[in-house]
Protein backbone atom coordinates (compact mmCIF):
# COMPACT_ATOMS: atom_id res chain seq x y z
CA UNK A 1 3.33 17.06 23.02
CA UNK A 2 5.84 19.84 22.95
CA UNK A 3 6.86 21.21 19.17
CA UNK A 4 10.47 21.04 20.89
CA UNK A 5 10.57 17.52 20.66
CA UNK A 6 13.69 16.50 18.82
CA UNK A 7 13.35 14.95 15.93
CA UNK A 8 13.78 11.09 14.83
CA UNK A 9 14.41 8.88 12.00
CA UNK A 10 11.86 6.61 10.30
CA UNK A 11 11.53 4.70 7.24
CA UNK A 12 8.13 5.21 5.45
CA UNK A 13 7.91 1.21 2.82
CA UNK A 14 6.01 1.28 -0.46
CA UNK A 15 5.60 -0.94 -3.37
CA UNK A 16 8.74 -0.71 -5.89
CA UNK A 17 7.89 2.01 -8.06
CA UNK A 18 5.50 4.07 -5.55
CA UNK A 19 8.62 6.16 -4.35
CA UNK A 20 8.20 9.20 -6.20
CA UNK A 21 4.00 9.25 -5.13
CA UNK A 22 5.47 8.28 -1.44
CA UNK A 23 7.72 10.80 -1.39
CA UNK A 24 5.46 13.54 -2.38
CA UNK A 25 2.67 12.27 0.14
CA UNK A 26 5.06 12.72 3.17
CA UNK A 27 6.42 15.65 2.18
CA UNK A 28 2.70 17.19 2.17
CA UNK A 29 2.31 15.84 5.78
CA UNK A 30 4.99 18.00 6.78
CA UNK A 31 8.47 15.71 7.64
CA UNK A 32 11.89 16.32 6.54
CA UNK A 33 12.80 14.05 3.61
CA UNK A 34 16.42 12.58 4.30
CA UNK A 35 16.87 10.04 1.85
CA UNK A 36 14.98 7.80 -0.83
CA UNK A 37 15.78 4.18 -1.87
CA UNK A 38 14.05 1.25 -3.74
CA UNK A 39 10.62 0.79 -2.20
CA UNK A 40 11.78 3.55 0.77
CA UNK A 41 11.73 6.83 1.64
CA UNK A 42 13.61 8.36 4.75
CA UNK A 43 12.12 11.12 7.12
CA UNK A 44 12.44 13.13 10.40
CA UNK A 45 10.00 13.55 12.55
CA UNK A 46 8.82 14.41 15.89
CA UNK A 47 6.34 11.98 16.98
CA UNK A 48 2.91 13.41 15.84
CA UNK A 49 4.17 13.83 12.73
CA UNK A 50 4.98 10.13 12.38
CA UNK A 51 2.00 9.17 13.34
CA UNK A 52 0.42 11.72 11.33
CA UNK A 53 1.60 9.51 8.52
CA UNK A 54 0.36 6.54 9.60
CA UNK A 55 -2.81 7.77 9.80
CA UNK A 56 -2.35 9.80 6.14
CA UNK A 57 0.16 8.33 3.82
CA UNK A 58 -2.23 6.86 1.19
CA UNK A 59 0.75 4.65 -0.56
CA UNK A 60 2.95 3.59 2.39
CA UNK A 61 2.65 -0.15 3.73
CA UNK A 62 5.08 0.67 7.01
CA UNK A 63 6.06 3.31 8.97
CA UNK A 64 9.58 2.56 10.92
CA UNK A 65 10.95 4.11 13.80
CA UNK A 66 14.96 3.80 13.92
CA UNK A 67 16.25 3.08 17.16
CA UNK A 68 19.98 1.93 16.52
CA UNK A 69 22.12 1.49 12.95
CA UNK A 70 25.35 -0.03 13.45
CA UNK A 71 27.48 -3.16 12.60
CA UNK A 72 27.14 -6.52 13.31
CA UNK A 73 28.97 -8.91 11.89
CA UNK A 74 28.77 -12.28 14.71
CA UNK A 75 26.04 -13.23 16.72
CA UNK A 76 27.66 -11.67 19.87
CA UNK A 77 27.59 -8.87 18.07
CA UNK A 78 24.19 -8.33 17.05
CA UNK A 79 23.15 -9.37 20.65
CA UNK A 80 25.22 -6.36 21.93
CA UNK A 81 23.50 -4.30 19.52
CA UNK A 82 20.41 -5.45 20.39
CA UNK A 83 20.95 -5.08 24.07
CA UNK A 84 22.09 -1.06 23.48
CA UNK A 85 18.47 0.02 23.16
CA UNK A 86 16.27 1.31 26.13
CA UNK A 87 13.64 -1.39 25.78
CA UNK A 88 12.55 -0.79 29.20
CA UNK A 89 11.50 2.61 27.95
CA UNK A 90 9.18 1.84 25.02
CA UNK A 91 7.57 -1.58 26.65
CA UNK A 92 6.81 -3.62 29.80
CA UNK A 93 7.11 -7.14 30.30
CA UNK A 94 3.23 -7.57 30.14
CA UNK A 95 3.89 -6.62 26.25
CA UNK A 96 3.96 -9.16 23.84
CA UNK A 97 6.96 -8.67 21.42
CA UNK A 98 7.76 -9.69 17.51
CA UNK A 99 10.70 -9.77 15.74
CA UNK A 100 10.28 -9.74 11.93
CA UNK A 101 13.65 -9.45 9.66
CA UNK A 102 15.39 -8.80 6.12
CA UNK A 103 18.21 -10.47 5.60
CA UNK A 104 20.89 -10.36 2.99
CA UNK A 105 24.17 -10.89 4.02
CA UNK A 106 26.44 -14.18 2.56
CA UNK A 107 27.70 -14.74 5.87
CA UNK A 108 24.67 -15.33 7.58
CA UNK A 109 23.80 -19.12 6.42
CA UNK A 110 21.01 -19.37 8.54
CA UNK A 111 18.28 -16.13 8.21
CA UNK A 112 16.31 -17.44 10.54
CA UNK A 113 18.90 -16.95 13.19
CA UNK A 114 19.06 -12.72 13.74
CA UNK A 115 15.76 -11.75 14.72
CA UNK A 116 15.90 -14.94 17.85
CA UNK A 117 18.85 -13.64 18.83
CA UNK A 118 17.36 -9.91 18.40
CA UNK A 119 14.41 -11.07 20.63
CA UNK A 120 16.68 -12.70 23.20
CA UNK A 121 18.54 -9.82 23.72
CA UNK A 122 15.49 -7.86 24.46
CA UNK A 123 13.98 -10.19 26.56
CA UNK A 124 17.30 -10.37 28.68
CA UNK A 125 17.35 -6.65 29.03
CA UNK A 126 14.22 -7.33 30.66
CA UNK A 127 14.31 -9.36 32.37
CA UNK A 128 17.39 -8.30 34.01
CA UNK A 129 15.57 -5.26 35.52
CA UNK A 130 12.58 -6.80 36.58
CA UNK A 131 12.98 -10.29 36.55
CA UNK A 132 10.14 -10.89 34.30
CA UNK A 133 10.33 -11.79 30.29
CA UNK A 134 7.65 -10.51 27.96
CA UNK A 135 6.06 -13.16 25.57
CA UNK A 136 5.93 -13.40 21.81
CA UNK A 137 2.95 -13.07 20.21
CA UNK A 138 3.67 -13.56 16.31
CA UNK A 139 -0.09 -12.29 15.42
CA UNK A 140 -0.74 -9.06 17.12
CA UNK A 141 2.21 -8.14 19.20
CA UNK A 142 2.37 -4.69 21.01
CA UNK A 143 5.60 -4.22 19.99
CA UNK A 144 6.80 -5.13 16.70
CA UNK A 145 10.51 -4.64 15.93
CA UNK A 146 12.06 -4.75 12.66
CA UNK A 147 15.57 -6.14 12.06
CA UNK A 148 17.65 -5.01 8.70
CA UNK A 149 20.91 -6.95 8.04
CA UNK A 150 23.05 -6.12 4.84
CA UNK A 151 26.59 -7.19 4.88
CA UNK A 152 27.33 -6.44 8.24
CA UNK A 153 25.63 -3.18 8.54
CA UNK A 154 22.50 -3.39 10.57
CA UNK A 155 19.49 -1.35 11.74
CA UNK A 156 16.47 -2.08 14.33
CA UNK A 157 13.05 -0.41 13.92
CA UNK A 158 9.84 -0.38 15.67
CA UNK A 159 7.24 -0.54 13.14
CA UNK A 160 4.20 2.37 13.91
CA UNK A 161 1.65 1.03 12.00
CA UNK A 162 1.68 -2.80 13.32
CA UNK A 163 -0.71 -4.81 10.39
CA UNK A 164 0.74 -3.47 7.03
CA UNK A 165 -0.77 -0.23 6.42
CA UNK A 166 -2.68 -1.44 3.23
CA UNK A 167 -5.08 -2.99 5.34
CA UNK A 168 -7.71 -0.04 5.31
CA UNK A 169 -10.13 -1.62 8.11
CA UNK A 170 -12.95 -1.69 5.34
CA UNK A 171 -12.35 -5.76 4.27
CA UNK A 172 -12.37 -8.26 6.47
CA UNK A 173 -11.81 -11.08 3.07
CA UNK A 174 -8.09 -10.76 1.72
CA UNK A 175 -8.58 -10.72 -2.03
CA UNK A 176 -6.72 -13.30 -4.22
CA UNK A 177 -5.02 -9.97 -6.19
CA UNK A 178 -2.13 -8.84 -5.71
CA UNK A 179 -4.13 -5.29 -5.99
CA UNK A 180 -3.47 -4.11 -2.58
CA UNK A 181 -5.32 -0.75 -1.36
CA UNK A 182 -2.01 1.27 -0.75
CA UNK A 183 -0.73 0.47 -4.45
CA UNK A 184 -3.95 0.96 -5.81
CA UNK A 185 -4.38 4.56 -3.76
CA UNK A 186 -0.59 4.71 -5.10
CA UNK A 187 -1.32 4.71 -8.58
CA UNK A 188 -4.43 6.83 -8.73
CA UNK A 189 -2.07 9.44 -7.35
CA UNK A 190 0.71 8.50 -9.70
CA UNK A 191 -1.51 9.40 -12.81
CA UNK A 192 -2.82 12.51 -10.98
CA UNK A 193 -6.42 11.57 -9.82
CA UNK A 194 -8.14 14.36 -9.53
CA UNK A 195 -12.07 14.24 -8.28
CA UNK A 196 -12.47 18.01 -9.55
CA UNK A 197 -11.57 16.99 -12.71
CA UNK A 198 -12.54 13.45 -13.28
CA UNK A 199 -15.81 13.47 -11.58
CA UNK A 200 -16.95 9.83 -12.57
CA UNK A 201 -14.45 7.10 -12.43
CA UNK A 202 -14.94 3.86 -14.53
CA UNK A 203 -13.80 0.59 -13.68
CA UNK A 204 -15.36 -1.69 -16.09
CA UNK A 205 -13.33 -4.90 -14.52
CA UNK A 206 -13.81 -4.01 -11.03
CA UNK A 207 -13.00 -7.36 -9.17
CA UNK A 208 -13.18 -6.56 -5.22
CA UNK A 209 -13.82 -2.60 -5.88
CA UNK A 210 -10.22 -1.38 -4.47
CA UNK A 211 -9.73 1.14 -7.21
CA UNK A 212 -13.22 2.28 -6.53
CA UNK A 213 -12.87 2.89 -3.12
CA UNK A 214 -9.66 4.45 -3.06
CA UNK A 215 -10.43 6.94 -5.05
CA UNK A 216 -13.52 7.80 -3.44
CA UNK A 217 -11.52 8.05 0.02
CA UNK A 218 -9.22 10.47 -1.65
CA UNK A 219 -12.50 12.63 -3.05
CA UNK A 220 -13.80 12.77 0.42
CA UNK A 221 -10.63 13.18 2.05
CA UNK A 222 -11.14 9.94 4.20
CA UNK A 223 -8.02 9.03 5.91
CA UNK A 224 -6.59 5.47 5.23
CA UNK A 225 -6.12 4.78 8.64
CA UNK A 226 -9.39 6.22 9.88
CA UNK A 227 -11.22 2.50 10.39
CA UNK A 228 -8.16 0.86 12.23
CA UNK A 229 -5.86 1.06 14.82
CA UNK A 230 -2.21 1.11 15.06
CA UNK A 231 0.55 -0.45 17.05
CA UNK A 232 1.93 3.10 18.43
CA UNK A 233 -1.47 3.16 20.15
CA UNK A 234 -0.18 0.45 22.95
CA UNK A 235 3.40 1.84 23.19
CA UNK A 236 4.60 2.60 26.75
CA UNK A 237 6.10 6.00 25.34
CA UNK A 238 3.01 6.64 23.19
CA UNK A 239 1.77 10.20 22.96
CA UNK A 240 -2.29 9.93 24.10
CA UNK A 241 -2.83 13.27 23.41
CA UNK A 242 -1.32 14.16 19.91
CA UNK A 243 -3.33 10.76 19.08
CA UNK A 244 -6.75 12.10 19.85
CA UNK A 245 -5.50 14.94 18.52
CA UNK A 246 -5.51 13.17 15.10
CA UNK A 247 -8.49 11.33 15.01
CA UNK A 248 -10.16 14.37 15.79
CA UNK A 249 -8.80 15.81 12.62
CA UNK A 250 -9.80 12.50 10.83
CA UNK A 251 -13.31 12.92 11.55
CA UNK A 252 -12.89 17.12 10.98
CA UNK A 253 -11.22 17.11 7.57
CA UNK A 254 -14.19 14.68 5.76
CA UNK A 255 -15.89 16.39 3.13
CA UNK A 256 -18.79 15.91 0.88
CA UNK A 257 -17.94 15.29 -2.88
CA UNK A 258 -19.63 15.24 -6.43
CA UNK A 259 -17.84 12.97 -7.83
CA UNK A 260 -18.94 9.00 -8.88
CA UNK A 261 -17.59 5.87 -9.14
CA UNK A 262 -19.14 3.23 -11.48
CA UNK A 263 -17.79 -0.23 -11.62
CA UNK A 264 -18.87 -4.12 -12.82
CA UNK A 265 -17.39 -7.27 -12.90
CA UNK A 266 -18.73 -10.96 -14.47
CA UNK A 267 -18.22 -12.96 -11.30
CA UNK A 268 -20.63 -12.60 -8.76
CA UNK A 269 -18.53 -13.23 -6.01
CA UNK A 270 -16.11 -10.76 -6.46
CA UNK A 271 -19.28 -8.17 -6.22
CA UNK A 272 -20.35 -9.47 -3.51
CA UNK A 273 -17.10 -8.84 -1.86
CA UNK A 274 -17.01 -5.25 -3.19
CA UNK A 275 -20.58 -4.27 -2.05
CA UNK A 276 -19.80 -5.32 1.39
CA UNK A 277 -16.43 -3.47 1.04
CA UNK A 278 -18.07 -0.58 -0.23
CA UNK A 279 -20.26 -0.10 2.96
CA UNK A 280 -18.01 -1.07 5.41
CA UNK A 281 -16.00 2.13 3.79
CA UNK A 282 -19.36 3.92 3.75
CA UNK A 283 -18.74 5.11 0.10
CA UNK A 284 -22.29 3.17 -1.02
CA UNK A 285 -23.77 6.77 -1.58
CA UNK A 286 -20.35 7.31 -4.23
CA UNK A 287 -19.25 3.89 -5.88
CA UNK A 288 -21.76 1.68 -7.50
CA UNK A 289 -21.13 -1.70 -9.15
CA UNK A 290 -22.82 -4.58 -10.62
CA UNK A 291 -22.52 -8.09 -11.67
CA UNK A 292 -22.01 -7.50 -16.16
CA UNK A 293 -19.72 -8.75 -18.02
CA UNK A 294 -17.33 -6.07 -19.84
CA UNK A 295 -19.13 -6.88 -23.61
CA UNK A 296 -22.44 -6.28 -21.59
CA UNK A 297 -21.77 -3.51 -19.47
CA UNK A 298 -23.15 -0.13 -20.32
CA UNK A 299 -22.08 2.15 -17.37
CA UNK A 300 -25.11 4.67 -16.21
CA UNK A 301 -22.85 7.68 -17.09
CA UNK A 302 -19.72 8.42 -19.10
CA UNK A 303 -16.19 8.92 -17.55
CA UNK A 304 -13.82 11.38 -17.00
CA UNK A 305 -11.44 8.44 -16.28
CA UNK A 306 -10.85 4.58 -16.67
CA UNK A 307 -8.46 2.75 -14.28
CA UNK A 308 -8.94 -1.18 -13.98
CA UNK A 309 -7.12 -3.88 -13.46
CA UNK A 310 -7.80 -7.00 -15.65
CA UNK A 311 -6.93 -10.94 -14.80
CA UNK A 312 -3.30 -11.61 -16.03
CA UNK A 313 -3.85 -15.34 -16.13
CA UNK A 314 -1.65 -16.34 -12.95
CA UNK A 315 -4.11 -18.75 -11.50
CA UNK A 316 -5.84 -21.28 -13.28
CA UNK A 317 -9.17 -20.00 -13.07
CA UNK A 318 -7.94 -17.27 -14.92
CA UNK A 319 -6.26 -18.84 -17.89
CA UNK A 320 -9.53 -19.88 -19.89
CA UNK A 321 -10.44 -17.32 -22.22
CA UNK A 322 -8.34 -14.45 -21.05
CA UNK A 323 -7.25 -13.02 -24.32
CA UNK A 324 -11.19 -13.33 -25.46
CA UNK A 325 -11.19 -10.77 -22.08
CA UNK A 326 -8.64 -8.46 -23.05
CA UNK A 327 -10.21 -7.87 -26.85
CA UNK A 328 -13.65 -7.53 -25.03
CA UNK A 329 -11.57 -4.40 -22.85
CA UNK A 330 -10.52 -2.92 -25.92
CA UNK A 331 -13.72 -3.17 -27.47
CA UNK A 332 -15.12 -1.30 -24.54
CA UNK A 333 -12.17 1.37 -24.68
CA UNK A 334 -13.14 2.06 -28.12
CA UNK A 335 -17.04 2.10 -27.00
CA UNK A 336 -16.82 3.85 -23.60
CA UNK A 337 -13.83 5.91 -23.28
CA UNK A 338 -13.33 7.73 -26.47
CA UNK A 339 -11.48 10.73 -25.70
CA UNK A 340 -10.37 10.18 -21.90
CA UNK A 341 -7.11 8.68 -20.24
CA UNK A 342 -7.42 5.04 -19.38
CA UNK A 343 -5.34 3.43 -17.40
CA UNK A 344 -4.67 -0.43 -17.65
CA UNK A 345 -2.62 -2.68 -14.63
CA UNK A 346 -0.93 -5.81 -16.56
CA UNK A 347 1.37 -8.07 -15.22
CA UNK A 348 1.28 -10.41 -18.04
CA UNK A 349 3.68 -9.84 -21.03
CA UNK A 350 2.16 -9.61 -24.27
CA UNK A 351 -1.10 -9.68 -23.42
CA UNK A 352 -1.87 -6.32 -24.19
CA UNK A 353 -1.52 -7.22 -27.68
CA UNK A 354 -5.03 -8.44 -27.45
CA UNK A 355 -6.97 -5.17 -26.43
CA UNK A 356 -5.50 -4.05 -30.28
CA UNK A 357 -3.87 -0.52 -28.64
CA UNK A 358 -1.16 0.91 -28.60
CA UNK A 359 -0.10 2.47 -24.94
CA UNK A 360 1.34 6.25 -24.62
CA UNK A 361 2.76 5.69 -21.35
CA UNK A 362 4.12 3.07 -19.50
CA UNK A 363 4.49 2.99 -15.50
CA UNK A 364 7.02 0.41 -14.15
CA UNK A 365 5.19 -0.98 -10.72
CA UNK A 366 5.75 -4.09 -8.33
CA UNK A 367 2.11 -5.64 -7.66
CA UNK A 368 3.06 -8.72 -4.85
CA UNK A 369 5.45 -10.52 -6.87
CA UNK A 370 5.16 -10.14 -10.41
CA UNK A 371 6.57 -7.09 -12.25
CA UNK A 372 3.65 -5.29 -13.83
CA UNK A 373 3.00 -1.64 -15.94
CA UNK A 374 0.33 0.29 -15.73
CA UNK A 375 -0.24 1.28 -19.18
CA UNK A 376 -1.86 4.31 -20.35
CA UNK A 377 -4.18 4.10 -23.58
CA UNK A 378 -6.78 6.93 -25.41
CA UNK A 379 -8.93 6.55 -27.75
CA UNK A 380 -9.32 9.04 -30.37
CA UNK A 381 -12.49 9.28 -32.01
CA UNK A 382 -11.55 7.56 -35.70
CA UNK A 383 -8.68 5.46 -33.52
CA UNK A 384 -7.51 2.62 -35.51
CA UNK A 385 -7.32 -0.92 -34.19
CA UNK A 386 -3.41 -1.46 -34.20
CA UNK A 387 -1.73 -4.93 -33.35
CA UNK A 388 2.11 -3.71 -32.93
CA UNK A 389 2.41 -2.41 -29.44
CA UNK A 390 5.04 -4.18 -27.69
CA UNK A 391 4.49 -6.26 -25.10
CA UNK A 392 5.01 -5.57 -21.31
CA UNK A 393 8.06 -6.96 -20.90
CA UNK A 394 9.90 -4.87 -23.67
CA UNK A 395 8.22 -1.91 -21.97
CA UNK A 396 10.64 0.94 -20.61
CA UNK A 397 12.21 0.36 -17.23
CA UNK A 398 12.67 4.07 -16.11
């Protein structure tokens, strides 16, 4: 690929309150920053770049490629639109196609509507040229296009990445959290992980291991995307040799690393999951966990740092004895981490209340749904057990 290739516009996605650690992550790859929005951050790009970030971008769930903004305010309209891109350039017909959307416009009743008349319109194009149609395939399609729609203004992508970039390549179970690896990477950036300073990592309610093994990728310098593939792979305009140009660098840029990363957990099922995750990511030599509960666990080492993310309560399973869990964490704040940062994930308000700290900072962060903080706590040496901090939904929204 030629350096004189003229830029383009994408959209890197993140998790609401990731921009900032988003932001900063692209700009290290290189790419011009041209905007920022909730859960968004706007670049230019040639194309290695793009995929560069695919391939890098710790936080991001989606890389976008823009290939027309306009507006579109009928359904003849948005066909048209549709129909002004150069399909014919980026697929064949033997590619399958999807349409995803995001709708949010009061005068479309129906939001189901847009992306089939999106994927008409390309199929028409063509099929026009060759008398052929490509197919849909909703699972794994080569080419998956993104549709935007607010109030009339619209804007179709091609997504880079394909499967949301969280997915690592390491799991093949989907955890029940709402945890994902990209917000998990995400927030050990946010609070400025650093594996030359906080050489062992505690994580004394470890679930499936995802802080764990995040932050051993980033101490090795593993790639997120080095395990997987990605949809720009199978694109008709793809670049072949800026591609093996990158996983070369992938496998180049590993590096050995000191540091440690100790977890447990009380439910054997959950370690199960996150020794088998933990290989797969071939960390086993790095992160070690075991089945305790957090009143029992005594980890081989002490931290530099605590990050963990305890059950909120919002399934059932979880609802029986979870503030008897919470004053067990403080206990072991007060035990193990005396002196260090620890970092808390809670998505249930008032909860907190029961680890009997009071939080110095408080990080606004979307987790799936539910509108969570990650709340930073340390323990002084003669700390006092205090009852007053206010719960997480009277924490600070900035």
């Amino acid at each position: 690929m030629s350096r004189t290739e003229p830029a383009k516009r994408y959209d890197a996605i993140c998790t609401l309150g990731l921009e900032d650690v988003l932001e900063r992550e692209l700009a290290a790859i290189g790419v011009n920053i041209v905007g920022r929005r909730a859960g968004a951050v706007g670049f230019e790009a040639d194309r290695e770049l793009a995929y560069k970030c695919c391939f890098w971008v710790r936080s991001a769930v989606r890389v976008r490629e823009l290939l027309v903004r306009g507006r579109a305010t009928s359904r003849e309209e948005l066909y048209e639109f549709a129909s002004s891109v150069d399909w014919e350039s980026m697929m064949t017909v033997s590619d399958t196609l999807a349409v995803d959307a995001s709708i949010d416009d009061p005068r479309v009743p129906h939001s189901n509507l847009p992306p089939l008349v999106v994927k008409d319109a390309i199929v028409d194009a063509l099929r026009k040229r060759t008398g052929r149609r490509p197919f849909v395939d909703r699972d794994d399609p080569v080419t998956p296009v993104f549709l935007s729609l607010r109030d009339g203004e619209s804007a179709l992508y091609r997504d880079l990445g394909g499967a949301s970039l969280h997915k690592r390549g390491y799991r093949d179970i989907e955890s029940k959290s709402p945890l994902n690896e990209a917000i998990a990477a995400g927030l050990l950036l946010r609070i400025g992980f650093n594996p030359e300073d906080h050489k062992v990592l505690l994580d004394p309610m470890c679930g499936s291991a995802t802080f764990l093994i995040e932050a051993a990728w980033i101490a090795t310098d593993t790639a997120p995307g080095s395990m997987r593939s990605f949809a720009f792979e199978r694109f008709r305009d793809r670049d072949a040799t800026a591609i093996a140009r990158l996983r070369q660098e992938v496998q180049r840029r590993k590096k050995p690393t000191a540091f440690k990363a100790l977890g447990a957990d009380h439910h054997p099922g959950a370690i199960w999951i996150a020794k088998k995750s933990i290989a797969e990511a071939g960390v086993q030599h790095l992160v070690r966990v075991e089945e305790s509960s957090i009143a029992n666990w005594d980890p081989p080492e002490p931290g530099n740092l605590l990050v963990t993310n305890p059950p909120w309560g919002l399934r059932m399973e979880e609802g029986e004895g979870l503030e008897s869990a919470w004053h067990d964490l403080g206990g072991f704040l007060r035990k193990h981490a005396v002196g260090i940062d620890s970092w808390v994930l809670s998505g249930a308000p008032g909860i907190t209340r029961s680890l009997g700290l009071s939080a110095s900072q408080k990080l606004p962060v979307k987790t799936g749904p539910v509108d969570c903080r990650f709340l930073q706590y340390r323990v002084h040496p003669a700390c006092e057990t205090s009852t007053s901090e206010p719960s997480v939904a009277d924490a600070p929204q900035s």
